[in-house]
Protein backbone atom coordinates (compact mmCIF):
# COMPACT_ATOMS: atom_id res chain seq x y z
CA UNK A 1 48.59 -63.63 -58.09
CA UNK A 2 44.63 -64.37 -57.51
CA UNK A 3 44.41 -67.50 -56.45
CA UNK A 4 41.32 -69.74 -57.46
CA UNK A 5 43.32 -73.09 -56.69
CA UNK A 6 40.68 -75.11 -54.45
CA UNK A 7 43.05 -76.07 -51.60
CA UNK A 8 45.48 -74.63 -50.05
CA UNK A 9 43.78 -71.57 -51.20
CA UNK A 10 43.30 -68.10 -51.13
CA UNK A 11 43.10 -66.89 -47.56
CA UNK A 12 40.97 -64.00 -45.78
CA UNK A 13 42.65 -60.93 -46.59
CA UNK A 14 42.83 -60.06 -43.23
CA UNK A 15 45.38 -62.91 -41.98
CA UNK A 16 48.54 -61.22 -41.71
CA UNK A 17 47.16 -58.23 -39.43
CA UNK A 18 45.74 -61.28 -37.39
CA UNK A 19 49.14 -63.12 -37.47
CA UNK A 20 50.52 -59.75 -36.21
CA UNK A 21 48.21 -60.03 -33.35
CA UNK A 22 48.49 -62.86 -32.42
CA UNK A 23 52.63 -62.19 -32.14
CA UNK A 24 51.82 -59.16 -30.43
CA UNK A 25 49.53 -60.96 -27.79
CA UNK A 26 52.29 -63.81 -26.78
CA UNK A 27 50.32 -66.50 -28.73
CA UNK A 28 52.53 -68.39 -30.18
CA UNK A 29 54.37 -69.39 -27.01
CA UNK A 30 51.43 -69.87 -24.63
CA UNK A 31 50.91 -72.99 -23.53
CA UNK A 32 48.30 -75.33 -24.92
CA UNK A 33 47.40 -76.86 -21.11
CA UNK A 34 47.43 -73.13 -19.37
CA UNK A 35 43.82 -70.70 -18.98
CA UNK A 36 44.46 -68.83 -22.24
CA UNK A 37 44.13 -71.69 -23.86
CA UNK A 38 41.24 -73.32 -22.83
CA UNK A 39 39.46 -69.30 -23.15
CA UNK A 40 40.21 -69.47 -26.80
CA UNK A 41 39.51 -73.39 -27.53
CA UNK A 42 36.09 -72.71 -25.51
CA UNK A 43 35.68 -68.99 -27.95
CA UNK A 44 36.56 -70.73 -30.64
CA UNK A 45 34.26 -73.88 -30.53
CA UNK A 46 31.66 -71.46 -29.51
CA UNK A 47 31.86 -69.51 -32.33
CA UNK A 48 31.99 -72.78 -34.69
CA UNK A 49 28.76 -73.39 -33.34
CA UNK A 50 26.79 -70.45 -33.06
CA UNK A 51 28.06 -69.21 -36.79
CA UNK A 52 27.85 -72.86 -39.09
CA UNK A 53 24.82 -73.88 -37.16
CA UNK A 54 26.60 -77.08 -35.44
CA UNK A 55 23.97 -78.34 -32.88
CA UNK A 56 24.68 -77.91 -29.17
CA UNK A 57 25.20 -81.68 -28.05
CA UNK A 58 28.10 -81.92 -30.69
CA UNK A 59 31.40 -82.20 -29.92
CA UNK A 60 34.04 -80.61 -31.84
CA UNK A 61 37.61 -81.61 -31.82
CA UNK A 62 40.82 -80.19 -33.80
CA UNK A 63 42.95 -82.58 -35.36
CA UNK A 64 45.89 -81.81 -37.29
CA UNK A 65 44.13 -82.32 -40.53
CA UNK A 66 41.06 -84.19 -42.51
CA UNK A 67 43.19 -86.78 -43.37
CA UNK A 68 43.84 -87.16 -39.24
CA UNK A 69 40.30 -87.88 -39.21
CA UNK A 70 39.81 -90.84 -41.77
CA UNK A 71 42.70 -92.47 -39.18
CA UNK A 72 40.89 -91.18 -35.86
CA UNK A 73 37.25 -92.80 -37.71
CA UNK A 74 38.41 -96.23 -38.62
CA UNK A 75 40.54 -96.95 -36.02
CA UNK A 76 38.03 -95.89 -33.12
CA UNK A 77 34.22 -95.98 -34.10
CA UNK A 78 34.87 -99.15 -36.78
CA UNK A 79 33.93 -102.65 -35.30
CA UNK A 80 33.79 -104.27 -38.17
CA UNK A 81 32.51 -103.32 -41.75
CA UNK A 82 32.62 -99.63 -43.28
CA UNK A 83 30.93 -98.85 -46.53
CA UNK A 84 32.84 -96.09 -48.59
CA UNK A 85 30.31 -94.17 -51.13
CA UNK A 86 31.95 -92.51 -53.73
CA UNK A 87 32.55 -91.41 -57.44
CA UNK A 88 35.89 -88.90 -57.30
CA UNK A 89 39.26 -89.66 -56.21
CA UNK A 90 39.02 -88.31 -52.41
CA UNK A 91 36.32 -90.53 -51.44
CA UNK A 92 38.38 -93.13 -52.69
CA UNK A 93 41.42 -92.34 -51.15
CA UNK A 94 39.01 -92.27 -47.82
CA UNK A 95 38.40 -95.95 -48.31
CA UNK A 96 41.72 -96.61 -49.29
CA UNK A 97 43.44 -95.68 -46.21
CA UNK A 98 40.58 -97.17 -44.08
CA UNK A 99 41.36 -101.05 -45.80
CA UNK A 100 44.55 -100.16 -44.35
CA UNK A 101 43.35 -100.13 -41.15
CA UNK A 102 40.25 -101.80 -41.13
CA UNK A 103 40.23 -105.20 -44.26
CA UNK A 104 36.73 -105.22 -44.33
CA UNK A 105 36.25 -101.93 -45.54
CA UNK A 106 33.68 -102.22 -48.47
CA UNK A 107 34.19 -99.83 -51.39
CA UNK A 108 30.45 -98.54 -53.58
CA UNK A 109 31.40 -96.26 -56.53
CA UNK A 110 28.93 -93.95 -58.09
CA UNK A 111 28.91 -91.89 -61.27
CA UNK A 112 30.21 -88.22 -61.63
CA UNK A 113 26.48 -87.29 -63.06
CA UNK A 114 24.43 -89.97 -60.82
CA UNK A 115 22.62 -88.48 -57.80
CA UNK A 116 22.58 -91.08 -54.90
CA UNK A 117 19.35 -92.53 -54.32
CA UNK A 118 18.57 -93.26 -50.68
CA UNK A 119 15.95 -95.85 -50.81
CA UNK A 120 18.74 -97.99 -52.74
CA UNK A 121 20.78 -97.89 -49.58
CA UNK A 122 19.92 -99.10 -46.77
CA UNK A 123 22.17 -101.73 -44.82
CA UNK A 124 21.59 -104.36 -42.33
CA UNK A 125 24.25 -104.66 -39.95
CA UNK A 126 23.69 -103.23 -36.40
CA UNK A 127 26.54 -101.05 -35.70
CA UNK A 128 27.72 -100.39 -38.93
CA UNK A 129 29.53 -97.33 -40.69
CA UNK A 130 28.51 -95.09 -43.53
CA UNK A 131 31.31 -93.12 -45.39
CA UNK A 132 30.34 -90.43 -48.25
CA UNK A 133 31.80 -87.29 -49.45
CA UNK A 134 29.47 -84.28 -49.49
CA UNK A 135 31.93 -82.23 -51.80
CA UNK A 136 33.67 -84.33 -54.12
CA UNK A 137 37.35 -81.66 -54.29
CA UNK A 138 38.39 -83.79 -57.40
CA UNK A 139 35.61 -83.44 -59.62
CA UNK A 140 33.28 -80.49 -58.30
CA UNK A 141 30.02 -82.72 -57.27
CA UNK A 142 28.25 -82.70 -54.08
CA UNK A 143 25.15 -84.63 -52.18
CA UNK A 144 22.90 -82.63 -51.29
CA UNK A 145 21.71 -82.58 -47.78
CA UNK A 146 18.43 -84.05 -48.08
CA UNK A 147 19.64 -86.48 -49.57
CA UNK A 148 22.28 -87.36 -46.49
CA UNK A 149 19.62 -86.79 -43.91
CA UNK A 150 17.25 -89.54 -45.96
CA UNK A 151 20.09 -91.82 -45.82
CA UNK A 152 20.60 -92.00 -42.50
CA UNK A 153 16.84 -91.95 -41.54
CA UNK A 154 16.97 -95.13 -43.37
CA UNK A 155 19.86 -96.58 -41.57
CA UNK A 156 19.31 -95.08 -37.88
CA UNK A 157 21.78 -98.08 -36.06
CA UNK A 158 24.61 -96.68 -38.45
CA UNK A 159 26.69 -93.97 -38.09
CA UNK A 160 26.98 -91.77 -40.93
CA UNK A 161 30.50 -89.92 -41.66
CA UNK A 162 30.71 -87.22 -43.85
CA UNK A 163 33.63 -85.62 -45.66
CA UNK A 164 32.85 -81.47 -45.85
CA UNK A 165 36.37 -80.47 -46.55
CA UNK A 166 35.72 -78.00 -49.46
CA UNK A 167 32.26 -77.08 -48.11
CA UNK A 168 32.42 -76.11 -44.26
CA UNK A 169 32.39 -73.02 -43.57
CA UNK A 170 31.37 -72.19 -47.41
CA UNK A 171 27.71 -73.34 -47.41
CA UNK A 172 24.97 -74.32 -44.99
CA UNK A 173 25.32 -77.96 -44.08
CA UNK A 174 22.57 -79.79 -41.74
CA UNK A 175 24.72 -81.37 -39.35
CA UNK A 176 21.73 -83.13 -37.48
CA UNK A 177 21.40 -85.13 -41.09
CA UNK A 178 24.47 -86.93 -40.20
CA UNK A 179 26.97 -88.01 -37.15
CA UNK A 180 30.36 -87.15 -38.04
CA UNK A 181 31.55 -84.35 -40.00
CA UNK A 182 35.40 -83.11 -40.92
CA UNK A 183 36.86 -80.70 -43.01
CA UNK A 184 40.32 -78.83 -43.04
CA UNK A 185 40.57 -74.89 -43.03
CA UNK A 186 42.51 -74.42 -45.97
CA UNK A 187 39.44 -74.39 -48.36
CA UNK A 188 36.23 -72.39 -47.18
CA UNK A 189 37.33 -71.07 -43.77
CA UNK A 190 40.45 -69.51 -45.89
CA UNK A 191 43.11 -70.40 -43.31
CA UNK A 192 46.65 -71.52 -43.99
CA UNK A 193 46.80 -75.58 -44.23
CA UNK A 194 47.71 -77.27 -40.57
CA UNK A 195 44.13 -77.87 -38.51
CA UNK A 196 41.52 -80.10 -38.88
CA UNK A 197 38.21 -79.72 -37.55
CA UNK A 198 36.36 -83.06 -36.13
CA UNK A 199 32.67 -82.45 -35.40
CA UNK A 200 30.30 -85.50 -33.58
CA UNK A 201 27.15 -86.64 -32.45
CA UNK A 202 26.20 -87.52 -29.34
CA UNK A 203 25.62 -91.27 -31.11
CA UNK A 204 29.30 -91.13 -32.61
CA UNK A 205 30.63 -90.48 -28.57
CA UNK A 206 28.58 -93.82 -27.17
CA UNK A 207 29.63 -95.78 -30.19
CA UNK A 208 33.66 -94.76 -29.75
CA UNK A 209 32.76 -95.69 -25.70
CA UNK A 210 31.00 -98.97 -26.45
CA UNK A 211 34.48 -99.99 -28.51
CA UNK A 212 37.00 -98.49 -26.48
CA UNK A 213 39.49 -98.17 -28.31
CA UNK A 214 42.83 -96.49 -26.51
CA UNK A 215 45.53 -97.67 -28.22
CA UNK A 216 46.52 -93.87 -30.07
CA UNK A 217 47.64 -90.54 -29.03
CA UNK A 218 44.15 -89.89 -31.42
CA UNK A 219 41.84 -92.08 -29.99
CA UNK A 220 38.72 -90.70 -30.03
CA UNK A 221 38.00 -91.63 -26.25
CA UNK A 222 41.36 -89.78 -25.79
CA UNK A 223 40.43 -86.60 -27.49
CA UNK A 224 37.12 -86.83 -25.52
CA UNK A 225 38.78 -86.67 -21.80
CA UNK A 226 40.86 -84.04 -23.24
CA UNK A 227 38.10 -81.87 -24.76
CA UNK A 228 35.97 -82.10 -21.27
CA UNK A 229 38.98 -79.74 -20.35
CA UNK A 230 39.07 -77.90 -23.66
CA UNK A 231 42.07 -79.17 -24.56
CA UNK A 232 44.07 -81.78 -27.40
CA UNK A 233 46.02 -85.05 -26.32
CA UNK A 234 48.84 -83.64 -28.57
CA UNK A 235 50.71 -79.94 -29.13
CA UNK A 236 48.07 -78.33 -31.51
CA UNK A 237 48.74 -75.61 -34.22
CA UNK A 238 47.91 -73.05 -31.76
CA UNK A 239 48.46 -70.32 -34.19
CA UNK A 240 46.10 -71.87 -36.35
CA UNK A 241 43.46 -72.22 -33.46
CA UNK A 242 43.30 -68.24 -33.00
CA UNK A 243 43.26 -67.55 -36.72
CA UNK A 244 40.08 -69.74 -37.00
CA UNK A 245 38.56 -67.94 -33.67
CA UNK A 246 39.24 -64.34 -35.35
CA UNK A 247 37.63 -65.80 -38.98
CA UNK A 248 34.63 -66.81 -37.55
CA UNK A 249 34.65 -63.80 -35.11
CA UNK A 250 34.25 -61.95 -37.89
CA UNK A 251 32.46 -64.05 -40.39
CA UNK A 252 28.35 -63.49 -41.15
CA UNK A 253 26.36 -66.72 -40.05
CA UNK A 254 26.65 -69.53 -42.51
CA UNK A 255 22.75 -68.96 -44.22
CA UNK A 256 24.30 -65.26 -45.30
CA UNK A 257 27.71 -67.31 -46.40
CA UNK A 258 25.35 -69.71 -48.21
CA UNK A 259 23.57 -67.49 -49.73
CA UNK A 260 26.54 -65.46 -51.66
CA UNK A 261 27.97 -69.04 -52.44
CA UNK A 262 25.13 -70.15 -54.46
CA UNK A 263 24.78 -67.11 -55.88
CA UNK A 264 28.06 -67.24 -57.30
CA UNK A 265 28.25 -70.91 -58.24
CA UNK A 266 24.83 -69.43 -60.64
CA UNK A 267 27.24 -67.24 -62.35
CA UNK A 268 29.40 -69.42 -62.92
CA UNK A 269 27.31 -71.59 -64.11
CA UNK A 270 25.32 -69.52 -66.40
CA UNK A 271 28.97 -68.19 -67.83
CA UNK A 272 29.69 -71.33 -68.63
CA UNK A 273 26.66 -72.57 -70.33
CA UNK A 274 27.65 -69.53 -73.14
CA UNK A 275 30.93 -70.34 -73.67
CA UNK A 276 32.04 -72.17 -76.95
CA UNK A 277 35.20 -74.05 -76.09
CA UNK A 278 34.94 -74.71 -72.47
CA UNK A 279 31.85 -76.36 -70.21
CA UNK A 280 30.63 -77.19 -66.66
CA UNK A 281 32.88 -80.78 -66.45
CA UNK A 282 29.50 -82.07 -65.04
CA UNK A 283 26.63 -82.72 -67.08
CA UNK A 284 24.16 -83.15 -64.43
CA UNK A 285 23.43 -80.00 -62.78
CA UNK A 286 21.61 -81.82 -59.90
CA UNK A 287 24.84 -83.15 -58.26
CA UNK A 288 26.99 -79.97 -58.95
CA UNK A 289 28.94 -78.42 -56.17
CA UNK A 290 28.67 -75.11 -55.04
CA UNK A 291 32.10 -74.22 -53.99
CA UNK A 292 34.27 -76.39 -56.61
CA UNK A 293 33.19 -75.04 -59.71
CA UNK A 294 35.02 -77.80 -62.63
CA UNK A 295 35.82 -76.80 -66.16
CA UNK A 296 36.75 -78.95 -69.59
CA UNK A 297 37.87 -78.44 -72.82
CA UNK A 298 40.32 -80.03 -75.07
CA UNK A 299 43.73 -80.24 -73.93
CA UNK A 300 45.36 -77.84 -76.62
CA UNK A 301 43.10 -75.10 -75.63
CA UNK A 302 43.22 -75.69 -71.54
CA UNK A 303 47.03 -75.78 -71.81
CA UNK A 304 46.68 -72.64 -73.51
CA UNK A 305 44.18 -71.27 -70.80
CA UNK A 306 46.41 -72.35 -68.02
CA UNK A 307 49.88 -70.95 -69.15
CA UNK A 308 47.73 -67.61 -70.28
CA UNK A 309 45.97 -67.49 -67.19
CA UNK A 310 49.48 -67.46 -64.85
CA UNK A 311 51.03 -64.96 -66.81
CA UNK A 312 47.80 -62.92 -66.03
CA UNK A 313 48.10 -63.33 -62.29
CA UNK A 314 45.06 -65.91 -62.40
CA UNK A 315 46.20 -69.19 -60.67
CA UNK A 316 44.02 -71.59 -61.21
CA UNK A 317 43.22 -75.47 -59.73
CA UNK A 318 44.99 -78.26 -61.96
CA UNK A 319 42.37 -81.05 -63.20
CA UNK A 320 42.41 -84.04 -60.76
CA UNK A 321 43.76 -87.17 -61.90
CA UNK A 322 43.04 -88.71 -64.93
CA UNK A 323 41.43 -85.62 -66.09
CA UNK A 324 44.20 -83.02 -65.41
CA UNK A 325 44.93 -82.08 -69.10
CA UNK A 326 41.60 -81.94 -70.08
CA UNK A 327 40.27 -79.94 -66.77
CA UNK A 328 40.99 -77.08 -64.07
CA UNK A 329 38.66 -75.94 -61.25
CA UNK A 330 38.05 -73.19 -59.54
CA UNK A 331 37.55 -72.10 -56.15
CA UNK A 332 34.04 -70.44 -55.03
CA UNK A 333 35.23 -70.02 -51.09
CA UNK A 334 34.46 -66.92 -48.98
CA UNK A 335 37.64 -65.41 -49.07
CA UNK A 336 37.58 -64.46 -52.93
CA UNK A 337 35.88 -61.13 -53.75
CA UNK A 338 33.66 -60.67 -56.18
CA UNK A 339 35.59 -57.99 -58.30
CA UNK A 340 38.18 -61.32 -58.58
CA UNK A 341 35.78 -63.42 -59.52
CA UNK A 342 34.52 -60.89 -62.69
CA UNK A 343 38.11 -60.56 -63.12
CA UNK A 344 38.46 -64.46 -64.03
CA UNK A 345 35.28 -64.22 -66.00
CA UNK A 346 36.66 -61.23 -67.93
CA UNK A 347 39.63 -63.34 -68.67
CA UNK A 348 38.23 -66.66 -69.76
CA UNK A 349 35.40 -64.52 -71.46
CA UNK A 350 36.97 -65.14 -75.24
CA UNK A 351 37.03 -69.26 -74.70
């Protein structure tokens, strides 16, 4: 079965010989506060850095997930107001689970085929909180970064979070545009499900210390004495730690990643744009996503395509919400070749 599901999904082909290394080399019983630990949380950080571009004087943290992080963000670098900008259903979960936490929290939808405009956003409180999604997972749109980095140029007192789950690791994102970035590795850093990667600014750090919050094993000021030893406040997925340090080990930098992304999402796009029954779900190109790739038709003939499609070996990902008869996506992360991407094509080619 080819997986094209867009999280969990389809993992570098070379996990299992690094799973048996990792067995071989004792590292699923070291110990997360000995040496050999802090060697491959310092590699592995290092790597993150040198191969997605993540400036120097960030800090990156593993967390157990990106859903850790919408807990670790509005419980330690929230004061007061956040404002949640969104138009698919995990930016809204985002802000969901922050009015949990945090009352105030102030949701601003947006339309699937409506690119953000920046000079329409620009806030006035002095330590406030700016939430967006850069890939929408649900729907298969994304905000481009100039449009992020214009954003918070506009807004320089906030702090501006950004959701990269389905894009890190997949395309080239300009972390300097914003101040905190997550994502989980089960989408473009093809990993098995279970870490989270946290990545802040030098602003983000002084705002969690101005707050000081300390009440969680997650606080943020937490994780930071712990990273100044290269190390977690909690047992991490240690496992999961050296998988990512052999991926990115071996992975090109992120403008050659990029590059073959793109290039695919154009395929895909162009395929699309000749087919008679099924379309691009978005209409406006501007906003589409690169790595989600989102495809409609009418239910009778996706239920046809998605029971056809398994019995192939082709699994794709299930329409989101209210559009999950109608819909299915499909995954453009590194880990899928291109001979299984033109096998897909060569499948849905008739539709």
């Amino acid at each position: 079965m080819i997986s094209f599901y867009p999280g969990p999904s389809r993992v570098h082909r070379e996990i299992p010989a690094y799973v048996r290394d990792a067995y071989a080399q004792g590292i699923m019983s070291i110990n997360h506060r000995s040496d050999a630990f802090v060697d491959m949380s310092k590699r592995t950080i290092g790597l993150l850095k040198a191969k997605l571009g993540i400036p120097k004087n960030y800090t990156v943290f593993f967390t157990s997930s990106a859903t850790e992080c919408w807990e670790i963000i509005a419980q330690s670098l929230v004061t007061d107001k956040s404002y949640h900008l969104y138009n698919g259903s995990f930016g809204q979960k985002w802000f969901d689970y922050t009015k949990r936490i945090r009352p105030l929290a102030e949701p601003m939808p947006f339309h699937v085929n409506e690119p953000l405009d920046p000079t329409r956003l620009i806030f006035d409180l002095k330590d406030g909180l700016l939430c967006l999604t850069h890939n929408e997972t649900s729907n298969g749109t994304q905000v481009h970064n100039r449009i992020i980095k214009a954003i918070k140029r506009n807004n320089p007192s906030y702090l501006v979070a950004v959701d990269a789950t389905s894009s890190m690791a997949g395309v080239q994102l300009d972390f300097k545009s914003a101040d905190i970035w997550y994502a989980s590795v089960q989408k473009c850093f093809g990993l098995p499900a279970g870490l989270g990667i946290l990545v802040c600014s030098p602003q983000t750090l002084e705002r969690a210390q101005a707050i000081g919050e300390r009440t969680h094993y997650n606080s943020l000021l937490f994780m930071m004495d712990m990273m100044e030893k290269w190390q977690t406040p909690f047992t991490p997925n240690v496992l999961s730690i050296y998988l990512l340090m052999r991926v990115m080990e071996a992975a090109p930098p992120i403008k050659e990643v990029h590059e073959t992304t793109v290039d695919r999402y154009e395929q895909w796009r162009d395929f699309l744009k000749k087919r008679k029954t099924i379309q691009h779900f978005v209409e406006a190109e501007a906003v589409h996503s690169h790595t989600v790739v989102p495809v409609r038709a009418e239910p009778k003939v996706m239920d046809t395509i998605k029971k056809s499609a398994r019995k192939a070996g082709l699994l794709l990902g299930e329409g989101y919400g209210d559009f999950k008869a109608s819909s299915f996506r499909i995954a453009n992360f590194p880990a899928l070749t291109q001979k299984e991407v033109r096998t897909l094509m060569t499948f849905l080619q008739d539709y």
